[in-house]
C-alpha atoms as a PDB file:
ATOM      1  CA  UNK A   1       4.004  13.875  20.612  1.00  0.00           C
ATOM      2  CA  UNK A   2       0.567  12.348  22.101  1.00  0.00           C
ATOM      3  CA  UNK A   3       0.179   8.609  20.675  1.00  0.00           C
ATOM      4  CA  UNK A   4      -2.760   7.288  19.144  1.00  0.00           C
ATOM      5  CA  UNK A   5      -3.655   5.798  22.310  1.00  0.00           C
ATOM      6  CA  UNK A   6      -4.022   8.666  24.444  1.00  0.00           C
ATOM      7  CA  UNK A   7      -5.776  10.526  21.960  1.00  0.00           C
ATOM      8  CA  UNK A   8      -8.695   7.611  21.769  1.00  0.00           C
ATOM      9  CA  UNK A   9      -8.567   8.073  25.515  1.00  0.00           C
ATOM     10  CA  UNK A  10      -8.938  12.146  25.323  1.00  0.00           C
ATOM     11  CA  UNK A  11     -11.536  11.433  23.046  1.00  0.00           C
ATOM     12  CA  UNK A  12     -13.669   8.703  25.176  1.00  0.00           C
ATOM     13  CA  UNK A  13     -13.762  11.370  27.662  1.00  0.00           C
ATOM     14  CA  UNK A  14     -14.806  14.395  26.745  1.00  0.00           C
ATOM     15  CA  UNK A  15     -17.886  15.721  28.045  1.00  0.00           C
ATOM     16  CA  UNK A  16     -19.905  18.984  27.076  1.00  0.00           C
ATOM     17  CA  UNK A  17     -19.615  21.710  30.195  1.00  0.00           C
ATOM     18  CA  UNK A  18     -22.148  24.468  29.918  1.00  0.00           C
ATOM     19  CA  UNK A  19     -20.521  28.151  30.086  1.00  0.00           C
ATOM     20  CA  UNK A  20     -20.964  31.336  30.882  1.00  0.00           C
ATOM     21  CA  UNK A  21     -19.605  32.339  27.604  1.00  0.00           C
ATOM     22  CA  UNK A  22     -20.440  30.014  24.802  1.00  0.00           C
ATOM     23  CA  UNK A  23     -23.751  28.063  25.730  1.00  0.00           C
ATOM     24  CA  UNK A  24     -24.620  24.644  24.039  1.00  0.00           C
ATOM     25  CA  UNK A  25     -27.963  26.062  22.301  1.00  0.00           C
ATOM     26  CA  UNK A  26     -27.757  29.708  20.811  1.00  0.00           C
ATOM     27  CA  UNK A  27     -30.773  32.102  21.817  1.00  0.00           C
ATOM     28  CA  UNK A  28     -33.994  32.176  19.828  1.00  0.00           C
ATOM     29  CA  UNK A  29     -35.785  35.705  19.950  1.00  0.00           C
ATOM     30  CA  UNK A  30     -39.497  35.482  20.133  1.00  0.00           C
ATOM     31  CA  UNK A  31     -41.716  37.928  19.759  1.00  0.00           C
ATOM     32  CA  UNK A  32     -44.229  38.541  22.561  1.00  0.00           C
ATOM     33  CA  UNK A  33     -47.578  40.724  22.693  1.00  0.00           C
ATOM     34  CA  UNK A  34     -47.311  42.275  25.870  1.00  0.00           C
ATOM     35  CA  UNK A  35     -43.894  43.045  27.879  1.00  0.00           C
ATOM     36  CA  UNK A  36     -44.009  42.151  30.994  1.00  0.00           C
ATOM     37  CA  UNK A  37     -41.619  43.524  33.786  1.00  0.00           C
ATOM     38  CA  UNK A  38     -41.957  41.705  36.963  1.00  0.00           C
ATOM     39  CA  UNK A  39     -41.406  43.818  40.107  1.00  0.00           C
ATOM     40  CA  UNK A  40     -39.202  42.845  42.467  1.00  0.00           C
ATOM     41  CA  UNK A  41     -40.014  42.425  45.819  1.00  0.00           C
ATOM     42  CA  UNK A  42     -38.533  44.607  48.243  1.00  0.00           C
ATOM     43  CA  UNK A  43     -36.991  42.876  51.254  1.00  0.00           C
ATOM     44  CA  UNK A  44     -38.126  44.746  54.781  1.00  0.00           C
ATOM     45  CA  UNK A  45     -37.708  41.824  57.262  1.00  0.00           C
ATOM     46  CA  UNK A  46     -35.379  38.750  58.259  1.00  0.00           C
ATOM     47  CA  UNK A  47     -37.959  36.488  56.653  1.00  0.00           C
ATOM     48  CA  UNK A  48     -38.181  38.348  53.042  1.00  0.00           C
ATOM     49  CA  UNK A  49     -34.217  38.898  53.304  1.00  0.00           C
ATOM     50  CA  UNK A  50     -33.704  35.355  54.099  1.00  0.00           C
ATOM     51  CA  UNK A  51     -35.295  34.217  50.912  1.00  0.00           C
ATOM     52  CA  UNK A  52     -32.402  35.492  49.083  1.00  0.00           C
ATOM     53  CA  UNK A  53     -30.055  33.220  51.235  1.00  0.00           C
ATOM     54  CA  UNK A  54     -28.626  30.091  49.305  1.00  0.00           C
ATOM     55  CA  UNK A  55     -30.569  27.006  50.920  1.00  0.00           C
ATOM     56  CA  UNK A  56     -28.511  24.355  49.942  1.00  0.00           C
ATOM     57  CA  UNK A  57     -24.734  23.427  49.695  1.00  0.00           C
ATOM     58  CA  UNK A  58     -22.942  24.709  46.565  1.00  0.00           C
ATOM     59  CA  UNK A  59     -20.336  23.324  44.684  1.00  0.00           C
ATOM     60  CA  UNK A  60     -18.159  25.153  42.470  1.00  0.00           C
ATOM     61  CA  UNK A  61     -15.965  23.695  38.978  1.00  0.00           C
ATOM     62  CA  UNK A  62     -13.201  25.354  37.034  1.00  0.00           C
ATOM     63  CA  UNK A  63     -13.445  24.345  32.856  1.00  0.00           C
ATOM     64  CA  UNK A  64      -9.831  24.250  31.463  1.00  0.00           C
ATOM     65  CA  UNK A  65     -10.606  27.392  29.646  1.00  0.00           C
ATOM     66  CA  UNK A  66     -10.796  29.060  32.357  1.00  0.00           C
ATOM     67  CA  UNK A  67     -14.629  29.888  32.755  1.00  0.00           C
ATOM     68  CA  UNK A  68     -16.387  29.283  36.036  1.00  0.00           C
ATOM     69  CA  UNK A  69     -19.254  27.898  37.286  1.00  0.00           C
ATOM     70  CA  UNK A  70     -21.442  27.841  40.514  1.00  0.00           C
ATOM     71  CA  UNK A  71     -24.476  25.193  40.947  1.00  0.00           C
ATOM     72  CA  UNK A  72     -26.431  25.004  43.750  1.00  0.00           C
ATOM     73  CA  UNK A  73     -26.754  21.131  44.661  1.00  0.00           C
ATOM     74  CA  UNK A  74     -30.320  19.447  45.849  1.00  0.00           C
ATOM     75  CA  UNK A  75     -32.220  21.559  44.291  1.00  0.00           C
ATOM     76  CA  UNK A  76     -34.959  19.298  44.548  1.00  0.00           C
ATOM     77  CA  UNK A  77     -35.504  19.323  47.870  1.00  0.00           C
ATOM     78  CA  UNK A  78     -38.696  20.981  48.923  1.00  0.00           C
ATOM     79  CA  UNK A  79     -38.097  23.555  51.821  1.00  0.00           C
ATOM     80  CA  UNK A  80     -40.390  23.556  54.920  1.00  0.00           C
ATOM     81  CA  UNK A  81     -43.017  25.998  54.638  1.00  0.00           C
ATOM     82  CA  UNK A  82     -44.701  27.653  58.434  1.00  0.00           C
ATOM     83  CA  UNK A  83     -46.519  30.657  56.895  1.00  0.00           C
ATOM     84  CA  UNK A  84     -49.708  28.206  58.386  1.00  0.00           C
ATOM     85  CA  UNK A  85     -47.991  28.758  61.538  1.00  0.00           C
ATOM     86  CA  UNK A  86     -46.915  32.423  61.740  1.00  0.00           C
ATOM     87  CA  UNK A  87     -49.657  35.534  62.454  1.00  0.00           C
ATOM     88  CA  UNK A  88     -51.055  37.154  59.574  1.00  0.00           C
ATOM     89  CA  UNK A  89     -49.525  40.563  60.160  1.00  0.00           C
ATOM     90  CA  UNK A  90     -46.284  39.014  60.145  1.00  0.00           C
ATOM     91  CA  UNK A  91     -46.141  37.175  56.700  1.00  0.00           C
ATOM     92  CA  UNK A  92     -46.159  41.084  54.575  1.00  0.00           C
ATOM     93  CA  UNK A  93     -43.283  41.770  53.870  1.00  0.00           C
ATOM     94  CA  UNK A  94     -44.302  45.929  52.994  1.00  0.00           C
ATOM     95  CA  UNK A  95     -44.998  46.375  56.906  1.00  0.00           C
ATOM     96  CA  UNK A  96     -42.126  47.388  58.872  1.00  0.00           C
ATOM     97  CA  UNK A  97     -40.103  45.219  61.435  1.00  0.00           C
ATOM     98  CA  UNK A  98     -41.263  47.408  64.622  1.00  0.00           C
ATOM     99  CA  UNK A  99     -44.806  47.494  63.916  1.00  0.00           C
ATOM    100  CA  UNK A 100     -44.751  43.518  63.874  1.00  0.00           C
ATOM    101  CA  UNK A 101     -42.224  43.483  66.854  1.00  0.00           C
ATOM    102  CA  UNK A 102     -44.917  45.864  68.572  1.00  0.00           C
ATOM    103  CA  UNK A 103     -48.094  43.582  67.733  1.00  0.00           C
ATOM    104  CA  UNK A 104     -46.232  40.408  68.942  1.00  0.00           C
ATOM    105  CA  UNK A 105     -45.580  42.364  72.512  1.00  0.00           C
ATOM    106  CA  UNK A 106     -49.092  43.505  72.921  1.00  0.00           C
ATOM    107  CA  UNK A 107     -49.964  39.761  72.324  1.00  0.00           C
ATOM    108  CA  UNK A 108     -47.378  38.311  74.890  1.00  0.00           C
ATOM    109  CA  UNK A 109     -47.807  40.944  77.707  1.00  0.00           C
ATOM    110  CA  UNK A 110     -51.718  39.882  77.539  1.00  0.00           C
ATOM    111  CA  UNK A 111     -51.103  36.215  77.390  1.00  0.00           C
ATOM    112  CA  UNK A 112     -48.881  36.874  80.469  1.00  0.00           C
ATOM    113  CA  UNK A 113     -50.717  39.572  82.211  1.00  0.00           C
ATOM    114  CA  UNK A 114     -54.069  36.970  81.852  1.00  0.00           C
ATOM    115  CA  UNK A 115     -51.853  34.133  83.393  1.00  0.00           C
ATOM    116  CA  UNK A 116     -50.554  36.220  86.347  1.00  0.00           C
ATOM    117  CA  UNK A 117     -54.255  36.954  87.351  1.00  0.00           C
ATOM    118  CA  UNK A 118     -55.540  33.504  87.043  1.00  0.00           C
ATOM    119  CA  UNK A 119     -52.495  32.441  89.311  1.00  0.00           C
ATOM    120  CA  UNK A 120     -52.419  35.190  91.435  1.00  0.00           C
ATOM    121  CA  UNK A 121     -56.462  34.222  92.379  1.00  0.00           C
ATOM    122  CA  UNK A 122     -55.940  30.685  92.309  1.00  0.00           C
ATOM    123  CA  UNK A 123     -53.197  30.854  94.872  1.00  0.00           C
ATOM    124  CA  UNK A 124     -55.502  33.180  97.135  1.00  0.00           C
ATOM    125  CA  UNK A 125     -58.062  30.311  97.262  1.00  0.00           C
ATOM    126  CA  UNK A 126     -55.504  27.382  97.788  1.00  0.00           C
ATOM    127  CA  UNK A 127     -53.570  29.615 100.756  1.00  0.00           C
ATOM    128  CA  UNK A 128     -57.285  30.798 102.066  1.00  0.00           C
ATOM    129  CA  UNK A 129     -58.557  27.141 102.103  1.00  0.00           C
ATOM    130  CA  UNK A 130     -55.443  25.802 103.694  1.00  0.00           C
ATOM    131  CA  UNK A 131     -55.593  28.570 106.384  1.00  0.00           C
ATOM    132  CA  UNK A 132     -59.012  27.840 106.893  1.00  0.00           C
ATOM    133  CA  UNK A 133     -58.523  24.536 107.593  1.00  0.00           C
ATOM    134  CA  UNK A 134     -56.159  25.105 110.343  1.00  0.00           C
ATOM    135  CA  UNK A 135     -58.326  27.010 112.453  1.00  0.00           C
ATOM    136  CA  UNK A 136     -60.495  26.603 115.366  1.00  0.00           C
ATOM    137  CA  UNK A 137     -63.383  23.787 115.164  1.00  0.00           C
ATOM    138  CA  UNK A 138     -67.030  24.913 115.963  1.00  0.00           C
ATOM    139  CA  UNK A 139     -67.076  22.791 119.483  1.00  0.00           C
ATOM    140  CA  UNK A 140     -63.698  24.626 120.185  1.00  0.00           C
ATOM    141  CA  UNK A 141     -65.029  28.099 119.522  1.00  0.00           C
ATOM    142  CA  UNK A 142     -67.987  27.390 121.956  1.00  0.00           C
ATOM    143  CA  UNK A 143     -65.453  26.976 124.673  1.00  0.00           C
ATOM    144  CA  UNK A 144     -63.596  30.071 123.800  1.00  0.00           C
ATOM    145  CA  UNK A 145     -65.392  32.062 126.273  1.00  0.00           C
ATOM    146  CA  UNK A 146     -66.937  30.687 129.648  1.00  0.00           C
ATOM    147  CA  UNK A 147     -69.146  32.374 132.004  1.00  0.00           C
ATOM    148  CA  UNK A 148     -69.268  32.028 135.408  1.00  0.00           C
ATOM    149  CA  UNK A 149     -71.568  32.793 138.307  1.00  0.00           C
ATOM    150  CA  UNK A 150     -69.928  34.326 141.165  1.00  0.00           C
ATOM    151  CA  UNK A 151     -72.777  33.650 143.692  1.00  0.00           C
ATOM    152  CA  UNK A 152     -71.954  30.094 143.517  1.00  0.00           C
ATOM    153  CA  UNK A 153     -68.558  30.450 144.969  1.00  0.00           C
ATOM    154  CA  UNK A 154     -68.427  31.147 149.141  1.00  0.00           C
ATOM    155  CA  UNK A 155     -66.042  33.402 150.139  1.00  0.00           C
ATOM    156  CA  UNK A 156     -62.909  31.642 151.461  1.00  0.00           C
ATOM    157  CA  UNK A 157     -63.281  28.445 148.537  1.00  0.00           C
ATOM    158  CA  UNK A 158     -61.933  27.283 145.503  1.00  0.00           C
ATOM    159  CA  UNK A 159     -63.001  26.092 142.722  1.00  0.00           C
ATOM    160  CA  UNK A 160     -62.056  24.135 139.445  1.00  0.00           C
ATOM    161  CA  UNK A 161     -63.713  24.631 135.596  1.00  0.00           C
ATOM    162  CA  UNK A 162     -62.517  23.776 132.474  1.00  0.00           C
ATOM    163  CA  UNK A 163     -61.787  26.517 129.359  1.00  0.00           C
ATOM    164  CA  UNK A 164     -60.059  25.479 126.072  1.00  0.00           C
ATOM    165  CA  UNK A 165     -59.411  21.900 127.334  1.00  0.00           C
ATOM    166  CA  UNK A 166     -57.186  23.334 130.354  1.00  0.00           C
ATOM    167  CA  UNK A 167     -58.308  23.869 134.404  1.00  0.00           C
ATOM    168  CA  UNK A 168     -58.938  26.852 135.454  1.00  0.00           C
ATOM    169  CA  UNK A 169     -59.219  28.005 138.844  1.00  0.00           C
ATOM    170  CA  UNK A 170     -61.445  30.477 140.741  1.00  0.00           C
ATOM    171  CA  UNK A 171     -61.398  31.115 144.153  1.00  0.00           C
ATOM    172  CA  UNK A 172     -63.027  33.735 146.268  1.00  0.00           C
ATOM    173  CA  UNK A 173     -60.223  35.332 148.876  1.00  0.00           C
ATOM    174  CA  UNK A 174     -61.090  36.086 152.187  1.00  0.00           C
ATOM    175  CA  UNK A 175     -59.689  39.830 154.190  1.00  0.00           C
ATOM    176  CA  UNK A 176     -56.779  37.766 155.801  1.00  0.00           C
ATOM    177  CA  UNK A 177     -55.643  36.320 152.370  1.00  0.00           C
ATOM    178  CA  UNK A 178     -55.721  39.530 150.912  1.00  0.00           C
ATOM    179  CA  UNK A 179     -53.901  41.449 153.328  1.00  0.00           C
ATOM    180  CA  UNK A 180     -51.225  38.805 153.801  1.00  0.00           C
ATOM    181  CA  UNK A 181     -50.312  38.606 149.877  1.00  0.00           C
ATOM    182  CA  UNK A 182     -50.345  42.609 149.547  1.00  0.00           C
ATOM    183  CA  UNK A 183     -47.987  42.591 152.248  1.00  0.00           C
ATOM    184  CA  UNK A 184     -45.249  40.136 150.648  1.00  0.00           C
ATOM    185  CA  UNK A 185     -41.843  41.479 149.639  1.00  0.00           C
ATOM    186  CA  UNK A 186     -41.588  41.231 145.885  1.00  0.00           C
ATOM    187  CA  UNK A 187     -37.449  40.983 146.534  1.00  0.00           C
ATOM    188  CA  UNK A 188     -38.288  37.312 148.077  1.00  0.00           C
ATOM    189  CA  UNK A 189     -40.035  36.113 144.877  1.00  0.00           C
ATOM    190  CA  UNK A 190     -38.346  34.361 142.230  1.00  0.00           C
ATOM    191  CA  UNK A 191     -40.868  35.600 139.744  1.00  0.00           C
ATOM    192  CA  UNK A 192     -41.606  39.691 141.542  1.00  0.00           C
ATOM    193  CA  UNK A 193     -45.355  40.341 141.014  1.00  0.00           C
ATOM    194  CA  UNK A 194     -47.813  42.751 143.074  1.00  0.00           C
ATOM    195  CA  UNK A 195     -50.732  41.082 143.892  1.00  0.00           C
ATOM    196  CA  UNK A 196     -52.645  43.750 142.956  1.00  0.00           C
ATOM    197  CA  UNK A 197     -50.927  43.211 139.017  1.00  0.00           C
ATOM    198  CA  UNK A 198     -52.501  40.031 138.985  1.00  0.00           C
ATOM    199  CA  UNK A 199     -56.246  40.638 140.115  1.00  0.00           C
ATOM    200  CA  UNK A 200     -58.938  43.110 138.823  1.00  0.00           C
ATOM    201  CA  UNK A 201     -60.788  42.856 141.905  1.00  0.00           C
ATOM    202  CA  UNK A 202     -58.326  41.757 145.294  1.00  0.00           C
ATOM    203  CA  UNK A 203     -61.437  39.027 146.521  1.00  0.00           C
ATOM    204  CA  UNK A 204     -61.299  37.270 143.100  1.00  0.00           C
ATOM    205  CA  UNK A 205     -58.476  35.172 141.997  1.00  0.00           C
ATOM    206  CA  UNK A 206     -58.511  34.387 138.433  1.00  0.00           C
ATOM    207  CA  UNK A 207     -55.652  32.043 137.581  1.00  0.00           C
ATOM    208  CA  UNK A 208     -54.872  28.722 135.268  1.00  0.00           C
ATOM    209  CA  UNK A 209     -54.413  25.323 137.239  1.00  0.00           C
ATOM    210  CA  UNK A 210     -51.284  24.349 134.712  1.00  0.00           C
ATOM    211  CA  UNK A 211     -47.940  24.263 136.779  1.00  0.00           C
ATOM    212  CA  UNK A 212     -44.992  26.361 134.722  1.00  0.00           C
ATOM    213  CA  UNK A 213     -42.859  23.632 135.803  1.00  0.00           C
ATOM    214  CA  UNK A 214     -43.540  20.300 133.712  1.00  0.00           C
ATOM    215  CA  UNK A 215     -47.390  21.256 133.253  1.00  0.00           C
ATOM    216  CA  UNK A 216     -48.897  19.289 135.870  1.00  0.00           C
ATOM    217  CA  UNK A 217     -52.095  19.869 138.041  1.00  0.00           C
ATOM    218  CA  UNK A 218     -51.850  21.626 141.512  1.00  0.00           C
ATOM    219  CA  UNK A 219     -53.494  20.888 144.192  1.00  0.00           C
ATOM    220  CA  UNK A 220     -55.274  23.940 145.890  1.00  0.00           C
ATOM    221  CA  UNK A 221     -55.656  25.115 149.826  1.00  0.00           C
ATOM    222  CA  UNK A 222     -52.380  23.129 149.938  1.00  0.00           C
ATOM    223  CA  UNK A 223     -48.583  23.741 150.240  1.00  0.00           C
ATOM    224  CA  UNK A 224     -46.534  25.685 152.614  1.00  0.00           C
ATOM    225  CA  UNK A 225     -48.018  29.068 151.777  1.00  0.00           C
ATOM    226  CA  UNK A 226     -51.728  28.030 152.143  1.00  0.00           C
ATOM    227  CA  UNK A 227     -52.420  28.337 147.950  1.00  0.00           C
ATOM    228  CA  UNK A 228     -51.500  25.250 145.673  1.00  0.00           C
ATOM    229  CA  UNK A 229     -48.870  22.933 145.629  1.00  0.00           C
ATOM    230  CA  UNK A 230     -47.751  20.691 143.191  1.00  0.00           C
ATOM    231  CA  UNK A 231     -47.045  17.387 144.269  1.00  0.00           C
ATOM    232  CA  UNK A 232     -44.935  15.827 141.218  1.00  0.00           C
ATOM    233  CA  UNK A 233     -41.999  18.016 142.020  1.00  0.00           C
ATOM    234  CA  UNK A 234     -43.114  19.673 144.887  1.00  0.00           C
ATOM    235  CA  UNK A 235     -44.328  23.532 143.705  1.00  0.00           C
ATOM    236  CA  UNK A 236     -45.263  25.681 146.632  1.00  0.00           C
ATOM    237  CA  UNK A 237     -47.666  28.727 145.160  1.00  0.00           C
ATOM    238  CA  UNK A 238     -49.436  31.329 147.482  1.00  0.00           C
ATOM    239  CA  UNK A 239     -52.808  32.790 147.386  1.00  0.00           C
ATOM    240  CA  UNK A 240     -52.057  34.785 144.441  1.00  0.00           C
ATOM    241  CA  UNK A 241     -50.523  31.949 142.428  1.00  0.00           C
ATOM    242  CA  UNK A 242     -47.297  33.121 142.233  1.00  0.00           C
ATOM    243  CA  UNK A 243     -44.253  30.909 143.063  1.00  0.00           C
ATOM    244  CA  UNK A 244     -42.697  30.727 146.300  1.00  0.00           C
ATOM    245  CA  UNK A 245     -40.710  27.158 147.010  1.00  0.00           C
ATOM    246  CA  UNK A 246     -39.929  24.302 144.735  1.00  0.00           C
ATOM    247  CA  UNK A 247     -38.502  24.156 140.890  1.00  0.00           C
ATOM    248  CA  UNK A 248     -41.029  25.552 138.877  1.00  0.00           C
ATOM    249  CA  UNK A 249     -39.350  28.921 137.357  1.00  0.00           C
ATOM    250  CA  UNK A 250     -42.761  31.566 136.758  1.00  0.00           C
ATOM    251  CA  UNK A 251     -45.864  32.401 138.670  1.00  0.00           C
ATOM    252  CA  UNK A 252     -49.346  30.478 137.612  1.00  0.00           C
ATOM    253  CA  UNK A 253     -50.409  32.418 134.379  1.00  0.00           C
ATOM    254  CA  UNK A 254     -53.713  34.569 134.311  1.00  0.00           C
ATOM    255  CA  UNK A 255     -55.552  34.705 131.389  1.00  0.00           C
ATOM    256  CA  UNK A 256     -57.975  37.173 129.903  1.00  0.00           C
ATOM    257  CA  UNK A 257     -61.104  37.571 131.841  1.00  0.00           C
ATOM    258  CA  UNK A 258     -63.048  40.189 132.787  1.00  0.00           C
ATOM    259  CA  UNK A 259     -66.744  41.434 134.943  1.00  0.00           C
ATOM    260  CA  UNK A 260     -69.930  41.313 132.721  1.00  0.00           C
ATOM    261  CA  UNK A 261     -71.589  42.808 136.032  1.00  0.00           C
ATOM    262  CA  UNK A 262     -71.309  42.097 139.783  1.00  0.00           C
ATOM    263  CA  UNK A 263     -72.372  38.288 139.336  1.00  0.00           C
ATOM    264  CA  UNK A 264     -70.885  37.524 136.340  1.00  0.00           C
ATOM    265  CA  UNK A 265     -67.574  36.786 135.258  1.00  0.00           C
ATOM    266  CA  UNK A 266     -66.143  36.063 131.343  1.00  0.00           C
ATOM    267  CA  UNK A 267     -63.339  34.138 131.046  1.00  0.00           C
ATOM    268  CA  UNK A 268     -61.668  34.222 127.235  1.00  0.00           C
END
């Protein structure tokens, strides 16, 4: 048998437990003018079917009687709202998922396709201006070509101009100079070269004064073969400019250059 005691104590406690079954205040019908049946929404997208998702935790209870109960806790909380944040076409919920995904890729490939110019022309000008920058300087370009006049040079001499900051020598060959470098043997020469290779016309010598050694200055109508010769490591070059004694590995290079007319020649 329960005591007194533990039935004041049964009694202290009890508490009142809504149910499913038996609820606290019994239904009052009212009569209403108009019925109204509210529609429900149907759910076409994640957004719409995510509505129907519980939001907050949930706790569940047991009563003794064995009824049961879910509650969804925090009710009160106020969910975070974006609608001002998401595209108009995108907040129906009657329009169908791939028509919005469709709308949202038109948007993005623009937005991309917009970005990929603007980069695309902005790098042009940046690797343009860059390039442009690196190149030749007015003063530079003036000395690209140089023109000489050939009725200033005597036969048999030499003689020394400047094009694009390096020497450059000219000399006007003589019968006996010609004849004796046709007649060389090429198997002799460290670097094998007709003389005829190396001259447009055989009285006119076109060559650049820079020795392929160590890129000194030679010295013409010197030298064991009667050309140039290169006194800081002692280069012996013939009357074509190619090499013939000493440590320097190629001939003297020829650059471009050609005959405007009879009196004129264009170096460059």
């Amino acid at each position: 048998m329960i005591s007194v005691g533990r039935v004041a104590q049964l009694a202290a406690t009890k508490q009142v437990v809504p149910s499913l079954l038996q609820p606290l205040i019994p239904p009052i019908a009212q009569k209403a003018d108009k019925l109204i049946v509210q529609q429900q929404e149907i759910a076409k997208t994640h957004y719409s079917l995510s509505k129907r998702l519980l939001k907050n935790a949930v706790s569940a209870s047991r009563s003794l009687a064995g009824t049961q109960q879910a509650r969804c806790a925090h009710t009160d909380i106020r969910i975070p709202d974006f609608n001002e944040y998401r595209r108009a076409a995108n907040k129906s919920s009657k329009k169908s998922e791939d028509s919005n995904l469709m709308e949202g890729r038109v948007f993005t490939y623009l937005l991309v396709g917009s970005g990929a110019i603007a980069a695309a022309y902005s790098g042009k000008a940046l690797v343009h201006q860059f390039v442009s920058s690196m190149s030749a300087s007015a003063d530079v370009l003036a000395m690209a070509k140089v023109d000489i006049k050939l009725a200033d040079i005597p036969e048999g001499k030499h003689v020394t101009f400047k094009w694009r900051g390096k020497p450059l020598f000219v000399r006007h060959r003589t019968a006996e100079e010609i004849e004796a470098e046709k007649s060389v043997n090429l198997a002799e020469l460290r670097d094998p070269q007709h003389d005829d290779d190396r001259v447009q016309k055989p009285e006119w010598l076109v060559i650049l004064g820079v020795c392929t050694h160590l890129g000194c200055v030679p010295i013409a109508n010197a030298g064991d073969y009667g050309g140039y010769y290169c006194p800081c490591h002692g280069s012996h070059y013939d009357c074509s400019g190619r090499i013939r004694k000493g440590p320097a590995p190629l001939n003297l290079e020829v650059p471009f250059y050609e005959f405007a007319d009879d009196e004129t020649l264009v170096v460059g």
